[in-house]
C-alpha atoms as a PDB file:
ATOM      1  CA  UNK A   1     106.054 113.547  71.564  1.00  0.00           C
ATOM      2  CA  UNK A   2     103.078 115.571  72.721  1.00  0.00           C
ATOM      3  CA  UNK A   3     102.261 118.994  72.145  1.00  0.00           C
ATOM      4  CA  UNK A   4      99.293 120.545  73.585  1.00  0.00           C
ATOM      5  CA  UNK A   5      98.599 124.200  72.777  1.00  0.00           C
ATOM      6  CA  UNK A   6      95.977 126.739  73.170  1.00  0.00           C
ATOM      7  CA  UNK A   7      93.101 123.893  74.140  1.00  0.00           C
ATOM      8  CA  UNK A   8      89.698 124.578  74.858  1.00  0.00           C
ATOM      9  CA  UNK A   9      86.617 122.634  75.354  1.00  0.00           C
ATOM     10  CA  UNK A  10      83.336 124.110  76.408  1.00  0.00           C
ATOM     11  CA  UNK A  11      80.249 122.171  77.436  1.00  0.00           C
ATOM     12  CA  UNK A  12      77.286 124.656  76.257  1.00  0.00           C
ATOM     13  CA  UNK A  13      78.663 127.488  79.199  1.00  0.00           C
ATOM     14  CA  UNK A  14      80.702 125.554  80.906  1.00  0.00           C
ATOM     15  CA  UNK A  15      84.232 125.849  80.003  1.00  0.00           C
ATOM     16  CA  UNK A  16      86.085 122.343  81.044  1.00  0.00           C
ATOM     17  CA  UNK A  17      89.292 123.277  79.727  1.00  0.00           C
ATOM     18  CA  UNK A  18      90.608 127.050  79.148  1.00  0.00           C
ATOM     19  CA  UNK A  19      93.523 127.503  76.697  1.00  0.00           C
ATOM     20  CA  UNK A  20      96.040 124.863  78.364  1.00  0.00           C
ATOM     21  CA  UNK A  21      99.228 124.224  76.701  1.00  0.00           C
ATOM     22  CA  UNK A  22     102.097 121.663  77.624  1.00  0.00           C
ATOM     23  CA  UNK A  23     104.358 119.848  75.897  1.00  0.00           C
ATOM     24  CA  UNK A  24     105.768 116.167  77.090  1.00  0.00           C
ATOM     25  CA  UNK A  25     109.092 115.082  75.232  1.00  0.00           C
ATOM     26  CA  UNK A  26     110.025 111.423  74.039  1.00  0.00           C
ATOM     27  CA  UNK A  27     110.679 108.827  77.171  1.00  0.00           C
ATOM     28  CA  UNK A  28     108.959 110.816  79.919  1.00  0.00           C
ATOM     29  CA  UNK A  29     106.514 109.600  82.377  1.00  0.00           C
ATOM     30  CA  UNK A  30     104.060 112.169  83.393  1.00  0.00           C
ATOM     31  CA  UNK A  31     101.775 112.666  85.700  1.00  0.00           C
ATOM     32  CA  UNK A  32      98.777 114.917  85.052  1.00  0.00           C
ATOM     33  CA  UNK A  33      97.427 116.128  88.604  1.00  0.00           C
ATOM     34  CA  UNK A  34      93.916 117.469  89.705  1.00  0.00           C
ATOM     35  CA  UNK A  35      91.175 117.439  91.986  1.00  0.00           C
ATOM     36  CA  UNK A  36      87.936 115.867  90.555  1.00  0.00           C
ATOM     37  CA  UNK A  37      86.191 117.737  88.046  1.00  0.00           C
ATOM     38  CA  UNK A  38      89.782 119.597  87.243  1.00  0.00           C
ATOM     39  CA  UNK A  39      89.674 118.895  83.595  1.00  0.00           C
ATOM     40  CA  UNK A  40      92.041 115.613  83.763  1.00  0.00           C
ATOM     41  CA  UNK A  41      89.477 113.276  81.603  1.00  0.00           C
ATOM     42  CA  UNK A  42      88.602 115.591  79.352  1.00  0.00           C
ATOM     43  CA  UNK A  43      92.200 116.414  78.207  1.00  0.00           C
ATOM     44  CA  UNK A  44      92.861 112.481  78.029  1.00  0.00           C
ATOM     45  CA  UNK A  45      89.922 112.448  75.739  1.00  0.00           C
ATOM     46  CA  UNK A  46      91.005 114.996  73.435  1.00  0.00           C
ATOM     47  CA  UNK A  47      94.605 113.323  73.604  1.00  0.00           C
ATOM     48  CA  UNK A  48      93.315 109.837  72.203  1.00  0.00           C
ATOM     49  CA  UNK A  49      90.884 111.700  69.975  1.00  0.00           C
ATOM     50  CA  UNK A  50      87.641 110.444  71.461  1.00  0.00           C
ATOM     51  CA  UNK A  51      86.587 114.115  71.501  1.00  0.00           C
ATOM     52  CA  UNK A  52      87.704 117.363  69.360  1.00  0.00           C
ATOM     53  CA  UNK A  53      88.672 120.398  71.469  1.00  0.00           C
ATOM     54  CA  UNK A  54      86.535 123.849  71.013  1.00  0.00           C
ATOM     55  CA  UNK A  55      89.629 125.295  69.844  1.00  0.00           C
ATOM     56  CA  UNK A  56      93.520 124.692  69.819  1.00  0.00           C
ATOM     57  CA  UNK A  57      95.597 122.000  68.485  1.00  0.00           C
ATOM     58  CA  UNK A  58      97.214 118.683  69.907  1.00  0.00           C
ATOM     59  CA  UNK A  59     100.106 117.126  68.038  1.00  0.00           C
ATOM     60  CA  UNK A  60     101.230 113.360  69.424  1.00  0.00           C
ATOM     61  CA  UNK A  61     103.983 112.084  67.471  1.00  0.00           C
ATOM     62  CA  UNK A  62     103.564 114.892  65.214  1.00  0.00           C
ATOM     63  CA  UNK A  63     100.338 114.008  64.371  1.00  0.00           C
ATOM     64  CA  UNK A  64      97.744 116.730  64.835  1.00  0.00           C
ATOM     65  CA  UNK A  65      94.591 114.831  66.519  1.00  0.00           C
ATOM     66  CA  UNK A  66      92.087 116.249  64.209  1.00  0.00           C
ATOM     67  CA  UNK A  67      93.804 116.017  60.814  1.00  0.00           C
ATOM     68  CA  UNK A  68      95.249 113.108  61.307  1.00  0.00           C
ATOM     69  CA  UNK A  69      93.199 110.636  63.927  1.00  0.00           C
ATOM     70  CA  UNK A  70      94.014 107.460  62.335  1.00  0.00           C
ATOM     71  CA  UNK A  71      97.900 108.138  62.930  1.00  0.00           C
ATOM     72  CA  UNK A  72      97.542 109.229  66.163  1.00  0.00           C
ATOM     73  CA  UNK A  73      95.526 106.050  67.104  1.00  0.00           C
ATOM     74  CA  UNK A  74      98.630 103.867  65.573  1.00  0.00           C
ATOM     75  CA  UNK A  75     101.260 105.940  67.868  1.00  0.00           C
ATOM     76  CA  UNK A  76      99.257 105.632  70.901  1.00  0.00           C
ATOM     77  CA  UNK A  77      98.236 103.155  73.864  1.00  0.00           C
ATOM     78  CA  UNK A  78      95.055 103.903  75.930  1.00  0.00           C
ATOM     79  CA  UNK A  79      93.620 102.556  79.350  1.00  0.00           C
ATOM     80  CA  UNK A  80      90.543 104.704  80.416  1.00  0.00           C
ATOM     81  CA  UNK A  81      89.510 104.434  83.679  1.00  0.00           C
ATOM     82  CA  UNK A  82      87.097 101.341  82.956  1.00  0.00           C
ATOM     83  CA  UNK A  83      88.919  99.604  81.033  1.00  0.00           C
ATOM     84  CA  UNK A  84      87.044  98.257  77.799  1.00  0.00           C
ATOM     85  CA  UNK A  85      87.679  94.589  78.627  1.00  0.00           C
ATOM     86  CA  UNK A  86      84.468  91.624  77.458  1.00  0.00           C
ATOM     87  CA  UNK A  87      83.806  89.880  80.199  1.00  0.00           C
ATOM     88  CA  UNK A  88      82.800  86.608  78.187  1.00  0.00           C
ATOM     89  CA  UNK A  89      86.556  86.225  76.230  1.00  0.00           C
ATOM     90  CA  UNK A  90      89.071  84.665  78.098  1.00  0.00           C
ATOM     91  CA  UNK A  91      92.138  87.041  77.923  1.00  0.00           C
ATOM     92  CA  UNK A  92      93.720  85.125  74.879  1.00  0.00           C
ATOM     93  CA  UNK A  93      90.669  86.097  72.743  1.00  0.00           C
ATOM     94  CA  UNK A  94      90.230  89.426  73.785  1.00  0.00           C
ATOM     95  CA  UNK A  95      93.780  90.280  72.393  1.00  0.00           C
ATOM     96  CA  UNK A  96      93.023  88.927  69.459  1.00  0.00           C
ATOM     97  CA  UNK A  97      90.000  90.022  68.778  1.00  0.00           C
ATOM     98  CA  UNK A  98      92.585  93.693  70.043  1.00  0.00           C
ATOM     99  CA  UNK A  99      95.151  92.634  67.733  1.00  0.00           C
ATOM    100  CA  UNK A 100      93.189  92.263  64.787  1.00  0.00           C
ATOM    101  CA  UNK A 101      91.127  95.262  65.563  1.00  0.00           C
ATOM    102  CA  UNK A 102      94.486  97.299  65.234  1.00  0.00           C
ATOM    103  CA  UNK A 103      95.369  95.546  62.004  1.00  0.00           C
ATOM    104  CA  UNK A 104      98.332  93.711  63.256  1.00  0.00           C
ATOM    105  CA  UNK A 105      99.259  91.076  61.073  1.00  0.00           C
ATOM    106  CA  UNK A 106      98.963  87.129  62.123  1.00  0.00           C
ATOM    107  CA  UNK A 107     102.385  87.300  62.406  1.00  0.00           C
ATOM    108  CA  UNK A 108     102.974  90.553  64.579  1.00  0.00           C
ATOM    109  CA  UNK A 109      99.708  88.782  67.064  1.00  0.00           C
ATOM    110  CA  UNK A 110     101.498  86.199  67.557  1.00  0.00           C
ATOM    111  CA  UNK A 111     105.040  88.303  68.196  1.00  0.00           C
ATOM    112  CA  UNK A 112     103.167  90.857  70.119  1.00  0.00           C
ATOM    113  CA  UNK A 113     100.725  88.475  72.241  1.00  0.00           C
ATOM    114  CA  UNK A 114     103.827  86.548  73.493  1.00  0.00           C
ATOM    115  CA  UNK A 115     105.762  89.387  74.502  1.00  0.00           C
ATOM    116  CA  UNK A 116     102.745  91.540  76.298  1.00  0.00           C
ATOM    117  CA  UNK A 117     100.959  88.464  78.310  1.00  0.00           C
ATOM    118  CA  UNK A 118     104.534  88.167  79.582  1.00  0.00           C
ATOM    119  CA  UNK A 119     105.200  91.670  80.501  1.00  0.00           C
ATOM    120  CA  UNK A 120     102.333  92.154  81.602  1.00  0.00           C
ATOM    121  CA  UNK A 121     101.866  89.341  84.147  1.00  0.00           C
ATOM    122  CA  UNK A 122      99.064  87.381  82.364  1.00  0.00           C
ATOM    123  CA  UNK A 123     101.011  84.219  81.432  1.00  0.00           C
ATOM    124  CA  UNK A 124      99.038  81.935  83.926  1.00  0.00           C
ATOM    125  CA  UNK A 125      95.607  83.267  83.499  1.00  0.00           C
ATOM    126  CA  UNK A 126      95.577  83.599  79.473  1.00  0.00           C
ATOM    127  CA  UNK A 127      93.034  80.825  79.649  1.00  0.00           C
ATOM    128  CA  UNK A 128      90.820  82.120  82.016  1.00  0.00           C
ATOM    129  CA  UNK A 129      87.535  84.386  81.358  1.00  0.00           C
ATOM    130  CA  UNK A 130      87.730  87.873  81.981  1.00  0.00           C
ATOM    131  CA  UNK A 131      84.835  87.715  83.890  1.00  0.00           C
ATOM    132  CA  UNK A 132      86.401  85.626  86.667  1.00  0.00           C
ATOM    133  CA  UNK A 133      89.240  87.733  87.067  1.00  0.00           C
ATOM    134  CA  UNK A 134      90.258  89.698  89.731  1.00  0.00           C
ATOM    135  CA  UNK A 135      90.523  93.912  89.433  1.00  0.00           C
ATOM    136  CA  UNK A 136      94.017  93.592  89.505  1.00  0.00           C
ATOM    137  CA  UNK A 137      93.881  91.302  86.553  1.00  0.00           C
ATOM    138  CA  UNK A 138      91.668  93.100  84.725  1.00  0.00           C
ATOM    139  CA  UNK A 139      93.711  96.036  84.950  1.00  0.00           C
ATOM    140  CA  UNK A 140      96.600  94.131  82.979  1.00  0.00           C
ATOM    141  CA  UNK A 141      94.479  92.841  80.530  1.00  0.00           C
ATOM    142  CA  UNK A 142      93.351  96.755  79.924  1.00  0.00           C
ATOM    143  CA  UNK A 143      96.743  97.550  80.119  1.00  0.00           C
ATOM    144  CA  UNK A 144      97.352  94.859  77.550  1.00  0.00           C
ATOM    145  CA  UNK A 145      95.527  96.058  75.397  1.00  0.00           C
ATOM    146  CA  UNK A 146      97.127  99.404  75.571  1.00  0.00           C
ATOM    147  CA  UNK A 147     100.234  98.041  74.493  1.00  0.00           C
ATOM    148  CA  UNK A 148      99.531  95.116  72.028  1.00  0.00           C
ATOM    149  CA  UNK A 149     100.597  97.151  68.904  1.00  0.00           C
ATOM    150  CA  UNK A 150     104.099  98.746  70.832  1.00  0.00           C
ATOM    151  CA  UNK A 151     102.952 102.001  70.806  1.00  0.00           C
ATOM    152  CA  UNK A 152     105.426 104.758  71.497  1.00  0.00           C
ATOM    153  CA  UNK A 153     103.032 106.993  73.424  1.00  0.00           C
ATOM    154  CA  UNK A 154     100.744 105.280  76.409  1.00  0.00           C
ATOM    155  CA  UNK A 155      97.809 107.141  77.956  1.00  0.00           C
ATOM    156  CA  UNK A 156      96.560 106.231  81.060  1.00  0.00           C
ATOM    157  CA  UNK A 157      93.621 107.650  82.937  1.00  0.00           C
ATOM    158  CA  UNK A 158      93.439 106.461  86.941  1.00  0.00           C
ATOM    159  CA  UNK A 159      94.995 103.002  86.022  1.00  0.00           C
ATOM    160  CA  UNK A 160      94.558 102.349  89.807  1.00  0.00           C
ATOM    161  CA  UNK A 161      91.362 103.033  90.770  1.00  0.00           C
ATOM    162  CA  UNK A 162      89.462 100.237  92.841  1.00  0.00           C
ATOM    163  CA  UNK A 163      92.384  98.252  93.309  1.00  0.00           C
ATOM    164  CA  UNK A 164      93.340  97.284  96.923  1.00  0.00           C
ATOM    165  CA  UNK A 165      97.377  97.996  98.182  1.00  0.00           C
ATOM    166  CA  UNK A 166      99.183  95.230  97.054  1.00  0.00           C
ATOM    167  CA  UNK A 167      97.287  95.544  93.654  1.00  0.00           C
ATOM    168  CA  UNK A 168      98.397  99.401  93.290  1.00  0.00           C
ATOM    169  CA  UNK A 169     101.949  98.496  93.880  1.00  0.00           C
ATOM    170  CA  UNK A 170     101.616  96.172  91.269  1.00  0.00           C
ATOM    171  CA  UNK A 171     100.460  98.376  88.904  1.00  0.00           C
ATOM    172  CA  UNK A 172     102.358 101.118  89.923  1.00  0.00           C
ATOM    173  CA  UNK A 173     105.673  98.751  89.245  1.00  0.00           C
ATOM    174  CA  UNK A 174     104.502  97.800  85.769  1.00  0.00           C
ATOM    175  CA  UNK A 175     104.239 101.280  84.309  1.00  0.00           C
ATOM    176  CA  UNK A 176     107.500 102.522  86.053  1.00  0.00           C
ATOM    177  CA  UNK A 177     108.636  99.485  84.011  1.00  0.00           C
ATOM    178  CA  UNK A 178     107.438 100.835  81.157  1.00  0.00           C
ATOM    179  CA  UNK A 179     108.999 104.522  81.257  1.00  0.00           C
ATOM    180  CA  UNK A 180     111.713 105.107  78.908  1.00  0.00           C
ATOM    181  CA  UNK A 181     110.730 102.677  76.199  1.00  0.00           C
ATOM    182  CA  UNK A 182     107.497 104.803  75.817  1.00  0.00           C
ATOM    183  CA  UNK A 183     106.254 108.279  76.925  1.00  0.00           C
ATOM    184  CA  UNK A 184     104.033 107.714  79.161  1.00  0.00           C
ATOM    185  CA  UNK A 185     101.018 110.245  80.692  1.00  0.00           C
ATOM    186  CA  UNK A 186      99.099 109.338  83.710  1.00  0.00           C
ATOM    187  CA  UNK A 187      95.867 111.229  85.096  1.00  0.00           C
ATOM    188  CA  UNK A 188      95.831 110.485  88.927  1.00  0.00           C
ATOM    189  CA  UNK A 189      94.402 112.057  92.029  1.00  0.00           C
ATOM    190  CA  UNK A 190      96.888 109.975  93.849  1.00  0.00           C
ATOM    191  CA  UNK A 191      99.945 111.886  95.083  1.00  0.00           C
ATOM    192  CA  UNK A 192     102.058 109.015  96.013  1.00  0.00           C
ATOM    193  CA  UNK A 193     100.999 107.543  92.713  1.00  0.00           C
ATOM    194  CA  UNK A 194     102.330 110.644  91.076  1.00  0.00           C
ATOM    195  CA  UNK A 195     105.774 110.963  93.227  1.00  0.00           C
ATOM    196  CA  UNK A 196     106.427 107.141  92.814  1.00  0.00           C
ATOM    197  CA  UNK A 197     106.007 106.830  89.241  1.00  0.00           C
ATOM    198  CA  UNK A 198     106.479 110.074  87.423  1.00  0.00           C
ATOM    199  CA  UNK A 199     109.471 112.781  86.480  1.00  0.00           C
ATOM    200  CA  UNK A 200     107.509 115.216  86.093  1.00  0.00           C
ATOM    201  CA  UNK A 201     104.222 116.648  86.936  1.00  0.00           C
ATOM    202  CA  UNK A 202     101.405 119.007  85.379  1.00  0.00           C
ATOM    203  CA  UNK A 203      98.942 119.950  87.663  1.00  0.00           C
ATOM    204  CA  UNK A 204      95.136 121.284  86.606  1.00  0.00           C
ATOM    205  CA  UNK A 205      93.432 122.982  88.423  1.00  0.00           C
ATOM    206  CA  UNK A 206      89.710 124.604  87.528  1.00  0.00           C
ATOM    207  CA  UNK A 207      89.704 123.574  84.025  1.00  0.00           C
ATOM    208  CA  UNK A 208      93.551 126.018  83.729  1.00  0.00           C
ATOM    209  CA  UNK A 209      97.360 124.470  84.139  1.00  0.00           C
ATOM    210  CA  UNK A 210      98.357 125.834  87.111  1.00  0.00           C
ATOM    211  CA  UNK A 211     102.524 124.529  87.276  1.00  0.00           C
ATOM    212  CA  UNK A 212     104.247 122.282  85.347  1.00  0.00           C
ATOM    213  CA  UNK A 213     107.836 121.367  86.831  1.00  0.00           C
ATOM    214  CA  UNK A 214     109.229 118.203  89.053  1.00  0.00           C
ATOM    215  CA  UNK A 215     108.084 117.165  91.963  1.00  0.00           C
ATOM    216  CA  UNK A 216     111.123 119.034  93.906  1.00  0.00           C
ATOM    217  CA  UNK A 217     111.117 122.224  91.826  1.00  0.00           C
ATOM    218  CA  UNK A 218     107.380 122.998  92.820  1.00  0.00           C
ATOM    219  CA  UNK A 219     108.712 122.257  96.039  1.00  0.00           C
ATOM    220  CA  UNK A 220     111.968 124.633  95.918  1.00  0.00           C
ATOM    221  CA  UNK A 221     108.871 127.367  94.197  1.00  0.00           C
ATOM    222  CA  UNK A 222     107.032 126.942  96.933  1.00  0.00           C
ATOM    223  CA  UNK A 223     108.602 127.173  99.950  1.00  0.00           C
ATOM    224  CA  UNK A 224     109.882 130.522 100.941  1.00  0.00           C
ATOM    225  CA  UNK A 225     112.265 129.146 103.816  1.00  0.00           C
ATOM    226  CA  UNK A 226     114.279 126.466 104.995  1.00  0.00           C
ATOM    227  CA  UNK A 227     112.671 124.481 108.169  1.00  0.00           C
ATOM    228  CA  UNK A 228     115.434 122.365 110.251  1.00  0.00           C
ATOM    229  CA  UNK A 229     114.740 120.407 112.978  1.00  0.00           C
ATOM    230  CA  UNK A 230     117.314 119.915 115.773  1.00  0.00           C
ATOM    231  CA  UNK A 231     116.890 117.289 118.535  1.00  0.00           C
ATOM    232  CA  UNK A 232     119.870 117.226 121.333  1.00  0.00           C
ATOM    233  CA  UNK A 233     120.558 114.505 124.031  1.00  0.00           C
ATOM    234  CA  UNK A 234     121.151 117.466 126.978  1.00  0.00           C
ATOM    235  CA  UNK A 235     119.849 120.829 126.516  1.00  0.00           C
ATOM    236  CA  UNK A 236     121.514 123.609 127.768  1.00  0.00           C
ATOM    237  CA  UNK A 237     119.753 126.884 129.070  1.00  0.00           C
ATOM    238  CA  UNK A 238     121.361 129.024 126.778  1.00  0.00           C
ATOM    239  CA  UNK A 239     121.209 126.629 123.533  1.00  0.00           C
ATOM    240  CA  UNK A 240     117.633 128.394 122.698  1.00  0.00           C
ATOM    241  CA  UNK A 241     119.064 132.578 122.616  1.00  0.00           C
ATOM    242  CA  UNK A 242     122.261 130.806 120.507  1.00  0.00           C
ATOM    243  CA  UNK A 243     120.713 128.988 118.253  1.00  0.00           C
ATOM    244  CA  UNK A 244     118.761 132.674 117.279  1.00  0.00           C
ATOM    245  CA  UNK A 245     121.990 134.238 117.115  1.00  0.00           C
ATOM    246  CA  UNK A 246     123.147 131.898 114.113  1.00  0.00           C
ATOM    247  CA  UNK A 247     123.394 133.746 110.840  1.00  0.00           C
ATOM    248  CA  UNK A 248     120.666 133.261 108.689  1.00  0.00           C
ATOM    249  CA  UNK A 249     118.057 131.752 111.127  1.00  0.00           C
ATOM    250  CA  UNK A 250     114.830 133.744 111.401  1.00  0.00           C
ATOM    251  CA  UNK A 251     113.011 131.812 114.126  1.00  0.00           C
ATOM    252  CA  UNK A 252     113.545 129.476 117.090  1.00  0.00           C
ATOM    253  CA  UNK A 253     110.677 127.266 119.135  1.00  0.00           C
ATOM    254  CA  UNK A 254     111.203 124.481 120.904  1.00  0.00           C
ATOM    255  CA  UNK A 255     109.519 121.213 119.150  1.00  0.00           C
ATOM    256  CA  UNK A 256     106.807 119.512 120.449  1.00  0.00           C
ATOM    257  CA  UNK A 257     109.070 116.428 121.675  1.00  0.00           C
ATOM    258  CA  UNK A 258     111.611 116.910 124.831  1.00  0.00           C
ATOM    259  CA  UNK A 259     114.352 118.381 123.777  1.00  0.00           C
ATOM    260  CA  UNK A 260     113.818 119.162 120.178  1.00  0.00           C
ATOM    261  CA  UNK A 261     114.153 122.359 118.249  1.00  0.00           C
ATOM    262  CA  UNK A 262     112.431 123.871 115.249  1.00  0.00           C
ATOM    263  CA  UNK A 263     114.730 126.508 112.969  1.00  0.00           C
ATOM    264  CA  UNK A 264     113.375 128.432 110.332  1.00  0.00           C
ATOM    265  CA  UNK A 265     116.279 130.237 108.388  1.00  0.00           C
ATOM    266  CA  UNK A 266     116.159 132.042 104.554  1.00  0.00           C
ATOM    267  CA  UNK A 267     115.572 130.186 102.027  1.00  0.00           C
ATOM    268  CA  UNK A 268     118.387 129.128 100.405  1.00  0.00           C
ATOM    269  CA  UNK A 269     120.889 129.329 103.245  1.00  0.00           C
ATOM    270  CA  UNK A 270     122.692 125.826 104.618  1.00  0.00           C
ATOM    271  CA  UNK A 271     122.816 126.683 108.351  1.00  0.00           C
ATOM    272  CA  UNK A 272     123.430 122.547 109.281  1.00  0.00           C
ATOM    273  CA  UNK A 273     127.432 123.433 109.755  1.00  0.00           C
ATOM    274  CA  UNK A 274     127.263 125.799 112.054  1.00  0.00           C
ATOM    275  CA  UNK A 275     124.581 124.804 113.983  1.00  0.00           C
ATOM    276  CA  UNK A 276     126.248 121.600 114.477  1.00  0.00           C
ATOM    277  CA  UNK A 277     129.668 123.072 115.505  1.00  0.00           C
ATOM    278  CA  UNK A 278     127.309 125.642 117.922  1.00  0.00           C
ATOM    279  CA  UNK A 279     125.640 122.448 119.580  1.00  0.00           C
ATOM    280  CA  UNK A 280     128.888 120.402 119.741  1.00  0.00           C
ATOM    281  CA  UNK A 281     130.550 123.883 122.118  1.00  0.00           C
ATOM    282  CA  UNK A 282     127.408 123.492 123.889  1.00  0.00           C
ATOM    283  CA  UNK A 283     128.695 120.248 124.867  1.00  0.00           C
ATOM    284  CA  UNK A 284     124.542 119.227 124.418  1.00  0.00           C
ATOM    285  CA  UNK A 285     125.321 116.383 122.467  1.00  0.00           C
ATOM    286  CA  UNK A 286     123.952 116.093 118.774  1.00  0.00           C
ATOM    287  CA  UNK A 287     120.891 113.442 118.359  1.00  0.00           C
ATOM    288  CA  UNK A 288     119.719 114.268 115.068  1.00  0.00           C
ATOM    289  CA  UNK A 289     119.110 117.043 112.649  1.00  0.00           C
ATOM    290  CA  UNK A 290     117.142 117.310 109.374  1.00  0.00           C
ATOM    291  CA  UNK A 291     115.830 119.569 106.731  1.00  0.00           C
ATOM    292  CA  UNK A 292     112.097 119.606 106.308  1.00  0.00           C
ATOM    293  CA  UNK A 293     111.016 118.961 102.738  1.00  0.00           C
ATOM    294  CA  UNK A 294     108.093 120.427 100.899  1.00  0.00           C
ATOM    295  CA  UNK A 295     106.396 117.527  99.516  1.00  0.00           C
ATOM    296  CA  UNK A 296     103.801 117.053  96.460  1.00  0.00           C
ATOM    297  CA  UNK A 297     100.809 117.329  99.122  1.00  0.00           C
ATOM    298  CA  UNK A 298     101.794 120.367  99.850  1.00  0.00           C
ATOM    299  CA  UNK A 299     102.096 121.848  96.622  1.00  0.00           C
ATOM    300  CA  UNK A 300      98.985 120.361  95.628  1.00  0.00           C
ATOM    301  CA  UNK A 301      97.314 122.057  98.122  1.00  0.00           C
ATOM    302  CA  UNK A 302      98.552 125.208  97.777  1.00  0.00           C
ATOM    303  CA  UNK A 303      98.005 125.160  93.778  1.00  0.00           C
ATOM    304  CA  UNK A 304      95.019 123.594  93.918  1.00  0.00           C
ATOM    305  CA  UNK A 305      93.410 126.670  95.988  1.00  0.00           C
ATOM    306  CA  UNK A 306      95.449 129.641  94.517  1.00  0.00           C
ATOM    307  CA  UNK A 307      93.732 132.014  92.243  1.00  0.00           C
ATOM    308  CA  UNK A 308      96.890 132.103  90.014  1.00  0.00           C
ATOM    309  CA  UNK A 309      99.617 129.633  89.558  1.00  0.00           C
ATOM    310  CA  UNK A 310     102.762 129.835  90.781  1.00  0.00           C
ATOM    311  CA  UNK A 311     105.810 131.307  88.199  1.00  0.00           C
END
């Protein structure tokens, strides 16, 4: 549904994007990862054809961007990061002044309008200016817009930013809504935004992609061994030399907490069963014991300072 390949785009000497390529399929929701200045707005840009790239090609729908930009507008749905609301419409008027802007018939307005301001969350303040909206609000009516003419592709660049927590989560639960019924890509800088709403993930890092996987594949990349932690009810002297006798473990410390153990074993290697059996012998009395994840934070930190991304 989009196909990205071989992009660049230079400012003078500045290169803001150097020969990235990715490819998102039909009913995905994607989120497209970066610390500021990474290259994320520029790509949405060139996506939604506000701006041509130096050089390669970008196919949505199977539309290329620069041949075709009036096609690709039909097929897709864009919310910048300020949204391009009028403050002086009320919301009914600004999607109609929308509608008819992307040539929808009276007719499909109408269909459309009822459908969206319903979706969408709008039904009560339809009436009301823009103006005297809240963020939140305004960030449906942008995201209103977006999807007035049922666009299969939606393109959203920080669709939270500004709005306080109960605002995000509303946001956040409207495009998860939205996945399936239309591919969706997201530009964040919000990892939980990212992990809570998208499949997949494409992370940019200095203007280059630097991994493009799900969340728990870049995690299963990254780490190079398993981390369990083991916390008993009565530790015995000798639990701490048996637990390092266990195959595959490569380290034992105790935790921080009383009575708590950290195992590092290889990576790949489920040591749960016998360390469970070992502590039951012990008679030390099993509390709890859980595998360590790897989580996006992580990976985004490591990426995000590597000279070379990760295979």
């Amino acid at each position: 549904m989009i196909d990205v390949k071989h992009v660049t785009k230079q400012y003078g000497q500045v290169t803001a994007l150097d020969d990235i390529s990715f490819s998102i399929h039909k009913g995905e929701t994607v989120a497209f990862l970066g610390p500021n200045g990474a290259g994320k707005t520029t790509t949405m840009r060139i996506l939604t054809g506000f701006m041509p790239p130096t050089s390669g090609t970008v196919q949505i729908a199977g539309f290329d961007c620069l041949e075709e930009p009036w096609e690709v507008k039909k097929h897709i749905g864009y919310l910048p990061e300020t949204p391009p609301l009028y403050l002086e419409l009320t919301v009914q008027e600004y999607l109609i002044f929308v509608g008819r802007i992307k040539r929808l018939s009276p007719d499909q307005l109408h269909e459309r309008m009822g459908i969206i301001v319903n979706q969408t969350g709008l039904t009560e303040v339809q009436g009301r200016v823009i103006g005297h909206l809240s963020r939140g609000y305004r960030q449906r009516v942008g995201l209103a817009q977006a999807l007035l003419h049922n666009p299969p592709v939606l393109i959203l660049d920080e669709p939270t930013t500004g709005l306080d927590p109960n605002q995000i989560i509303e946001i956040r639960d409207l495009i998860k809504n939205l996945g399936g019924s239309h591919t969706i890509i997201l530009s964040t800088h919000l990892l939980a935004e990212a992990a809570a709403i998208c499949q997949k993930v494409i992370i940019i890092h200095r203007g280059q992609i630097v991994a493009i996987d799900t969340p728990e594949q870049l995690g299963a990349k990254l780490r190079q061994s398993e981390i369990l932690h083991l916390t008993v009810k009565q530790p015995d002297p000798s639990l701490l030399e048996a637990l390092r006798k266990i195959s595959g473990v490569l380290h034992v410390s105790p935790g921080t907490k009383p009575n708590t153990y950290i195992l590092e074993t290889e990576a790949g290697e489920d040591a749960r069963d016998e360390l469970t059996k070992l502590v039951v012998t012990c008679g030390a009395g099993l509390l709890e014991l859980h595998t360590q994840t790897v989580g996006l934070e992580d990976v985004f930190k490591v990426l995000t300072k590597a000279e070379k991304p990760i295979d």
